[in-house]
N, C-alpha and C. Protein backbone atom coordinates (compact mmCIF):
# COMPACT_ATOMS: atom_id res chain seq x y z
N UNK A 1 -10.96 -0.36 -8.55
CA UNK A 1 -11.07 -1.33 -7.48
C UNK A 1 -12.19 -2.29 -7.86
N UNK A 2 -12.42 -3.77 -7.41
CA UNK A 2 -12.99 -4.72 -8.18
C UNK A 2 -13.81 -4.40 -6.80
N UNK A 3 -15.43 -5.16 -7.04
CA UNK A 3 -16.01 -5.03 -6.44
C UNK A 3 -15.83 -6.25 -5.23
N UNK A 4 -14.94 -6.99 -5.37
CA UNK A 4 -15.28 -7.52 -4.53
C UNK A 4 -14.11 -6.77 -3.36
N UNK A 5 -13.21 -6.28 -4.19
CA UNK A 5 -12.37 -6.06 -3.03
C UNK A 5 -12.54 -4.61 -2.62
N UNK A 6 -13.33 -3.84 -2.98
CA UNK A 6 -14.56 -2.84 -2.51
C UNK A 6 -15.25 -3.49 -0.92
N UNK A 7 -15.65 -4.91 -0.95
CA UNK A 7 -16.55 -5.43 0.10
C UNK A 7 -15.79 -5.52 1.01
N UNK A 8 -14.48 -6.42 0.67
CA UNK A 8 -13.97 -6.59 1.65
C UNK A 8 -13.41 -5.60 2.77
N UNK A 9 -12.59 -4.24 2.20
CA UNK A 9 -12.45 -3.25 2.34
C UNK A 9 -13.24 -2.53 2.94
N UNK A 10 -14.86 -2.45 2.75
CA UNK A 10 -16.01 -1.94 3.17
C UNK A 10 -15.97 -2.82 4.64
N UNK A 11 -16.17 -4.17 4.25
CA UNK A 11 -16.17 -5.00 5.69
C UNK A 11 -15.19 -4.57 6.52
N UNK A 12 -14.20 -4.43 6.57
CA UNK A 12 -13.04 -4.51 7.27
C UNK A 12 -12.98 -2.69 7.87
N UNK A 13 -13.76 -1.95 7.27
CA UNK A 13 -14.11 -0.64 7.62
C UNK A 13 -14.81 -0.43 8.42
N UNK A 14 -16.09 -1.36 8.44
CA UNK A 14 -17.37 -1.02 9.81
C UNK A 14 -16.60 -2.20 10.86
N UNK A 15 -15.89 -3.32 10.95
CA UNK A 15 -15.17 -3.91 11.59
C UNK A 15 -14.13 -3.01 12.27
N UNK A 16 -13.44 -2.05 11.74
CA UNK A 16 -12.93 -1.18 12.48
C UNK A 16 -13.48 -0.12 13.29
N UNK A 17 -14.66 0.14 12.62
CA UNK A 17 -15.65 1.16 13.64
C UNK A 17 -16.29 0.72 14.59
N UNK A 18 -15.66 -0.52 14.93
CA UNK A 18 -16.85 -1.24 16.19
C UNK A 18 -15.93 -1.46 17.39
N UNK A 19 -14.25 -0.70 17.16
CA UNK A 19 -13.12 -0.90 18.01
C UNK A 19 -12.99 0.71 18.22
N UNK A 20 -13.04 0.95 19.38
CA UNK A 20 -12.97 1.87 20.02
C UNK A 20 -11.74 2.89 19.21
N UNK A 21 -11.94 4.32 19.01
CA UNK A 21 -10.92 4.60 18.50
C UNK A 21 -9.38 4.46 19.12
N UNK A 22 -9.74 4.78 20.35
CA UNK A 22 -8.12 4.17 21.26
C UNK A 22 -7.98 2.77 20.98
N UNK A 23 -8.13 2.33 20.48
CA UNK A 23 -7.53 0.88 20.17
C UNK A 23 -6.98 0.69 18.37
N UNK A 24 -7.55 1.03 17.73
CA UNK A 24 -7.28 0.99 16.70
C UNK A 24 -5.75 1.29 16.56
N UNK A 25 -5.44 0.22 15.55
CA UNK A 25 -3.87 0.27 15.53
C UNK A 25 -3.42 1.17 14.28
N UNK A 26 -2.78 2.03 14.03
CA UNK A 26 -2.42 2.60 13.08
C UNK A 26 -1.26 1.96 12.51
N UNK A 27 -0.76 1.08 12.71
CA UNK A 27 0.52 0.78 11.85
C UNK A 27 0.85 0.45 10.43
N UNK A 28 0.36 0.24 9.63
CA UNK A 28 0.39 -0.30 8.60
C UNK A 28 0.88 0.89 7.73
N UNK A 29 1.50 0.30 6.73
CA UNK A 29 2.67 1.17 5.73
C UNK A 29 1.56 0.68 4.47
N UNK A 30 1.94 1.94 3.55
CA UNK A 30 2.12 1.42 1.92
C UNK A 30 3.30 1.73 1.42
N UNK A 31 3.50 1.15 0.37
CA UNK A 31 5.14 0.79 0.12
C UNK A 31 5.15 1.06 -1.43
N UNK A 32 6.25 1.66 -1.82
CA UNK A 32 6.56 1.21 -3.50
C UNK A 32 7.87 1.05 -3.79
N UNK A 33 7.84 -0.38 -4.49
CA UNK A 33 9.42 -0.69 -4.73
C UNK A 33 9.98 -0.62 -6.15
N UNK A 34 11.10 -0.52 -6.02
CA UNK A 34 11.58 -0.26 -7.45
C UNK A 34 12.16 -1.62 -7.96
N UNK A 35 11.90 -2.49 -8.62
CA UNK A 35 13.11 -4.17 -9.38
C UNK A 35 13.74 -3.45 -9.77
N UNK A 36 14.40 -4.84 -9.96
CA UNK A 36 15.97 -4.52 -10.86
C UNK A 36 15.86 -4.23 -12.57
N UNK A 37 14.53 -4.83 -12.94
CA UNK A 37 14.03 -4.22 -14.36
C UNK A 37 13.39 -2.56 -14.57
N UNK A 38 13.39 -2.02 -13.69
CA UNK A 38 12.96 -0.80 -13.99
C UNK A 38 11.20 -0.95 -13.23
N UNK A 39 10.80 -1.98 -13.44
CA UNK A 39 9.36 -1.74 -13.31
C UNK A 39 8.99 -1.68 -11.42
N UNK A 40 7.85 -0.97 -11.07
CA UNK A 40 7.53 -0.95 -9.78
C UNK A 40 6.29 -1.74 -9.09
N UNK A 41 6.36 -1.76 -7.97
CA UNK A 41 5.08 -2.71 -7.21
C UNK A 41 4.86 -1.87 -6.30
N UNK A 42 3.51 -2.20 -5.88
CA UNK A 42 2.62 -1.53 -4.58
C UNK A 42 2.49 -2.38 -3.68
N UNK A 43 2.42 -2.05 -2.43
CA UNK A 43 1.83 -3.38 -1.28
C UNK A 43 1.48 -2.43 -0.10
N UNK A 44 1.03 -3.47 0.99
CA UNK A 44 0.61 -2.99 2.38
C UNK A 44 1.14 -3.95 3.20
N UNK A 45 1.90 -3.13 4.26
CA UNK A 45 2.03 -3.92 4.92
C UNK A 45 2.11 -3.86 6.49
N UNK A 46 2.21 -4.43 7.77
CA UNK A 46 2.13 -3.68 9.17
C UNK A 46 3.20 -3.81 9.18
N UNK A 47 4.74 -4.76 8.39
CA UNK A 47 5.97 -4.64 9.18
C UNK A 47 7.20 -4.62 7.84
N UNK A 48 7.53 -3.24 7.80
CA UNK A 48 7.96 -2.98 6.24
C UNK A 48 9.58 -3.16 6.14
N UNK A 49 10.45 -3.45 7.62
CA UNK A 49 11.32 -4.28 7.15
C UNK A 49 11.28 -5.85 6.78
N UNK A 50 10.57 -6.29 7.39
CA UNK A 50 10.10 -7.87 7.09
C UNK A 50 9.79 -7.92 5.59
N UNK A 51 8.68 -7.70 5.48
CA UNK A 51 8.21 -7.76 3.92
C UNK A 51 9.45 -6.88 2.91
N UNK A 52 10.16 -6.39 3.13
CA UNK A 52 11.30 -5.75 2.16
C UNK A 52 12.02 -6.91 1.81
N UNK A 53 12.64 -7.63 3.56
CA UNK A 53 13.42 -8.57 2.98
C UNK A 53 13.11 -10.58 2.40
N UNK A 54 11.53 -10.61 2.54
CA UNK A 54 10.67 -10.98 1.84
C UNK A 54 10.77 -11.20 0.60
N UNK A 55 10.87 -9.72 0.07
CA UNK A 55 10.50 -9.61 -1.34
C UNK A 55 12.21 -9.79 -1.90
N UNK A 56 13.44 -9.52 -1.56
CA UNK A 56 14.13 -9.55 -1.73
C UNK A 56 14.72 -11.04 -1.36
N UNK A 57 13.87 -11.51 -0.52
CA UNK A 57 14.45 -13.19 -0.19
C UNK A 57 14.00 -14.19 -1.42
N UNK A 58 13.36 -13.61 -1.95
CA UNK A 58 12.54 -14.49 -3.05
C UNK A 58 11.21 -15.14 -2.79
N UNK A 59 10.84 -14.79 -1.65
CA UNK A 59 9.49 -15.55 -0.25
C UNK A 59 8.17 -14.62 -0.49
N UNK A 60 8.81 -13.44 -1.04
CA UNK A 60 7.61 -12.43 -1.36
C UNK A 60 6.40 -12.52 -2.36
N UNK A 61 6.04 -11.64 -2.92
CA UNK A 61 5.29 -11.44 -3.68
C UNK A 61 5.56 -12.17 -5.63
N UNK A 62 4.63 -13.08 -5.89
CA UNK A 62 5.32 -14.06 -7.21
C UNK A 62 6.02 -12.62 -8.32
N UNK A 63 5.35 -11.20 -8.24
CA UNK A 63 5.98 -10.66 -9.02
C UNK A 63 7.19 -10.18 -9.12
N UNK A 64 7.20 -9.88 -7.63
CA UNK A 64 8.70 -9.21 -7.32
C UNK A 64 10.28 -10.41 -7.33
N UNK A 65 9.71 -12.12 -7.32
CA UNK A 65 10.62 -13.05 -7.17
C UNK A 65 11.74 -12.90 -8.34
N UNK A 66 11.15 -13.04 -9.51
CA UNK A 66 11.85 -12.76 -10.85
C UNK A 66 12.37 -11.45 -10.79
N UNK A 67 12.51 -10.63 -10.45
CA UNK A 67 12.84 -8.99 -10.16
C UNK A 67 13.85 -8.49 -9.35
N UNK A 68 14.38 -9.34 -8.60
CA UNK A 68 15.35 -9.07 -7.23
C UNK A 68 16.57 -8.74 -8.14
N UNK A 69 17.34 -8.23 -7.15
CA UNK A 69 17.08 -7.05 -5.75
C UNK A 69 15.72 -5.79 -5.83
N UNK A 70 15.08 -5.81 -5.28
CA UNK A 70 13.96 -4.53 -4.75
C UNK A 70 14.78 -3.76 -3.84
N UNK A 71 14.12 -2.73 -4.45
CA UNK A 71 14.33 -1.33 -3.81
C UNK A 71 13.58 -0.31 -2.86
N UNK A 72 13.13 -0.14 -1.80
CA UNK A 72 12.28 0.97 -1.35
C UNK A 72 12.14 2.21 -1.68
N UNK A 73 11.64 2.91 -2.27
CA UNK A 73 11.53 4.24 -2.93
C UNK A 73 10.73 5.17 -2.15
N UNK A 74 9.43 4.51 -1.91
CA UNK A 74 8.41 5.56 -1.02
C UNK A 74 7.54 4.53 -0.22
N UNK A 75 7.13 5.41 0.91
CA UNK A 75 6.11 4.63 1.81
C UNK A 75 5.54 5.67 2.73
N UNK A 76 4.49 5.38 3.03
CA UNK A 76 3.43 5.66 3.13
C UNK A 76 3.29 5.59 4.60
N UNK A 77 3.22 6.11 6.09
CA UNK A 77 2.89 5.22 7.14
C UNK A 77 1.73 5.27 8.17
N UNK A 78 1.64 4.83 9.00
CA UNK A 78 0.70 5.21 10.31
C UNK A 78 -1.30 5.13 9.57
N UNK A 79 -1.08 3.82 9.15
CA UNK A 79 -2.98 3.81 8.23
C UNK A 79 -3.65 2.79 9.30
N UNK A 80 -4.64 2.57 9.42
CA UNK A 80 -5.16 1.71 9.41
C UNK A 80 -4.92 1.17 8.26
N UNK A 81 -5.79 -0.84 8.55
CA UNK A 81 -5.70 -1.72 7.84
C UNK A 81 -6.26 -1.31 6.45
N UNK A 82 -7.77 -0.56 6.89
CA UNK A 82 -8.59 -0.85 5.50
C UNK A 82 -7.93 0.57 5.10
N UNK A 83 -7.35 1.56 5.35
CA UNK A 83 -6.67 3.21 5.01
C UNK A 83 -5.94 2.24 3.93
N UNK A 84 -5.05 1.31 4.42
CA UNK A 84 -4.01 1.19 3.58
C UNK A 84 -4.04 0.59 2.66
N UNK A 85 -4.88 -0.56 2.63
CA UNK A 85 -5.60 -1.48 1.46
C UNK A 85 -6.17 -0.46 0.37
N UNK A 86 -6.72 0.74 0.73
CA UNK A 86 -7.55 1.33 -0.10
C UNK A 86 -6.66 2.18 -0.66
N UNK A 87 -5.64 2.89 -0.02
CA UNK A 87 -4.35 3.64 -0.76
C UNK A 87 -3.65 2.76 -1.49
N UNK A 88 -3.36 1.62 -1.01
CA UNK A 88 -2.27 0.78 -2.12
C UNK A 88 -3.44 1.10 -3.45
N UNK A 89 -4.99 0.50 -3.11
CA UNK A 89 -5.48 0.05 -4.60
C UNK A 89 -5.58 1.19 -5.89
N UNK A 90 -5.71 2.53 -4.85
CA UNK A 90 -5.45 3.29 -5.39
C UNK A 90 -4.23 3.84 -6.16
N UNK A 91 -3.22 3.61 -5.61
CA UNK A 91 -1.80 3.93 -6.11
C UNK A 91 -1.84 2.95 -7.07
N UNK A 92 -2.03 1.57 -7.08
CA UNK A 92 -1.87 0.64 -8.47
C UNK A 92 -2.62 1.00 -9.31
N UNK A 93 -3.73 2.00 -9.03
CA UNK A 93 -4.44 2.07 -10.35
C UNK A 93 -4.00 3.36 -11.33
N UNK A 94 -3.02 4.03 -10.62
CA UNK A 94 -2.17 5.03 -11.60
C UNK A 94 -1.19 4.77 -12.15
N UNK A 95 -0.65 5.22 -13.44
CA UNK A 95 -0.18 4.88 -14.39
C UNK A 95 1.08 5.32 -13.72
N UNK A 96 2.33 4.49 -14.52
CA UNK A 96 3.66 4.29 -13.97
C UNK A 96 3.79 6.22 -13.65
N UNK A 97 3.71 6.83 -14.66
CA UNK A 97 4.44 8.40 -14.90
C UNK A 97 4.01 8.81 -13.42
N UNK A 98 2.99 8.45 -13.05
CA UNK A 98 1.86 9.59 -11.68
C UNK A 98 2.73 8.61 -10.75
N UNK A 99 3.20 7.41 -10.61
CA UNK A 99 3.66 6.84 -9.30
C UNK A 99 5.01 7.82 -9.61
N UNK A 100 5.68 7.52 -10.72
CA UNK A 100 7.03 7.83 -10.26
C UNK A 100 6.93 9.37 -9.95
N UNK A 101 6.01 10.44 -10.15
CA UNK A 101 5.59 11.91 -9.70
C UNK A 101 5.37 11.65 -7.74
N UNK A 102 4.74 10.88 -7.34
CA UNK A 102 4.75 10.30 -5.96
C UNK A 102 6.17 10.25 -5.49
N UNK A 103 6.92 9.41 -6.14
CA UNK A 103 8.22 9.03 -5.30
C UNK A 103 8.80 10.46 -5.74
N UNK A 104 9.02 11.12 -6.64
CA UNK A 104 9.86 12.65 -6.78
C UNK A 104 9.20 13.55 -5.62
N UNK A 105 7.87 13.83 -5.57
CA UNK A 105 7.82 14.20 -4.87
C UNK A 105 7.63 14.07 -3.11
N UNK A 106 7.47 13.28 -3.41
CA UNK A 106 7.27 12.34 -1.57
C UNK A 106 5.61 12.47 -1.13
N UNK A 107 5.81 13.10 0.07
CA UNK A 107 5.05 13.26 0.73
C UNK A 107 4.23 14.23 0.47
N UNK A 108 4.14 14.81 -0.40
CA UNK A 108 3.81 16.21 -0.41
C UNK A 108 2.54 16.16 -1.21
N UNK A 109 2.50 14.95 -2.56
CA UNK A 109 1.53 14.83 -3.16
C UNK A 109 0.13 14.15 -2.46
N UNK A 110 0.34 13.93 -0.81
CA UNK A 110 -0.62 13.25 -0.33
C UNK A 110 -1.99 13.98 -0.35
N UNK A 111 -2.14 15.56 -0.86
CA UNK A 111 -3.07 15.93 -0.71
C UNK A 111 -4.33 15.82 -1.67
N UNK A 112 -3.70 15.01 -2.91
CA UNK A 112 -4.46 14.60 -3.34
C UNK A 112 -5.80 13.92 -3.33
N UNK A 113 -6.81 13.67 -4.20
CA UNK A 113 -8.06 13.17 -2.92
C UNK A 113 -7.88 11.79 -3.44
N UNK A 114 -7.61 10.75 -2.75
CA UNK A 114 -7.51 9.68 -2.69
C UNK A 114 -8.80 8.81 -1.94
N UNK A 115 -9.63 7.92 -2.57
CA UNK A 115 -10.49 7.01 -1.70
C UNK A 115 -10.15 6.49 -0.10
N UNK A 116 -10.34 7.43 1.15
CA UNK A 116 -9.94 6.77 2.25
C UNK A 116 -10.52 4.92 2.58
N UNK A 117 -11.74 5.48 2.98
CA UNK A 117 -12.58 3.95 3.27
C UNK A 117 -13.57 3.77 2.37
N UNK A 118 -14.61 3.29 2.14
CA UNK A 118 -15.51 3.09 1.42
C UNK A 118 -16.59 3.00 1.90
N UNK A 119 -18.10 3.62 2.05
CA UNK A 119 -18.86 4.00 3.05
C UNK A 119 -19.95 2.87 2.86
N UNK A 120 -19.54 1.98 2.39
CA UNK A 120 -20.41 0.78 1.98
C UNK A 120 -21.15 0.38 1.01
């Protein structure tokens, strides 16, 4: 994770601790899609049919444009904002073999210790 997007992440963490926990919205997904070349992408997002057909409209992400049709493989749900920012950055920073071990196994590998928030 680059430091700056460490800060932001950090910011957006004590910004969430200043909202009551009953308010805090849990919605936000992480996502991994499969192109039509074989290769995969990570994202976050709060509304994961929208951004699917996004990325598949050609409106999405510049990597996934050249790549269509995308695929949904695995996702992630119910994070907070900065939960999910910090799981995507994490998931991009593992090598293709460990994502595609994620999508075989699903859900199951979540127990892994993954960076939740960042304590500043």
């Amino acid at each position: 994770m680059t430091p700056k997007y460490k800060r932001m992440v950090a910011g957006m963490a004590r910004a969430e601790k200043a909202i009551p926990k009953r308010r805090r919205k849990k919605n936000w997904s992480v996502y991994i899609l499969i192109c039509s070349d074989g290769t995969l992408y990570t994202g976050a997002t709060n509304d994961i049919k929208r951004r699917l057909s996004t990325h598949n409209n050609g409106t999405g992400a510049r990597y996934t444009r050249s790549r269509r049709p995308v695929t949904l493989v695995y996702q992630e749900n119910s994070m907070t904002r900065p939960q999910a920012l910090t799981r995507e950055c994490a998931i991009k920073a593992l090598s293709k073999k460990d994502k595609e071990g994620i999508i075989a196994v699903g859900k199951g590998l979540l127990a892994l210790s993954w960076p939740r928030v960042p304590n500043g």
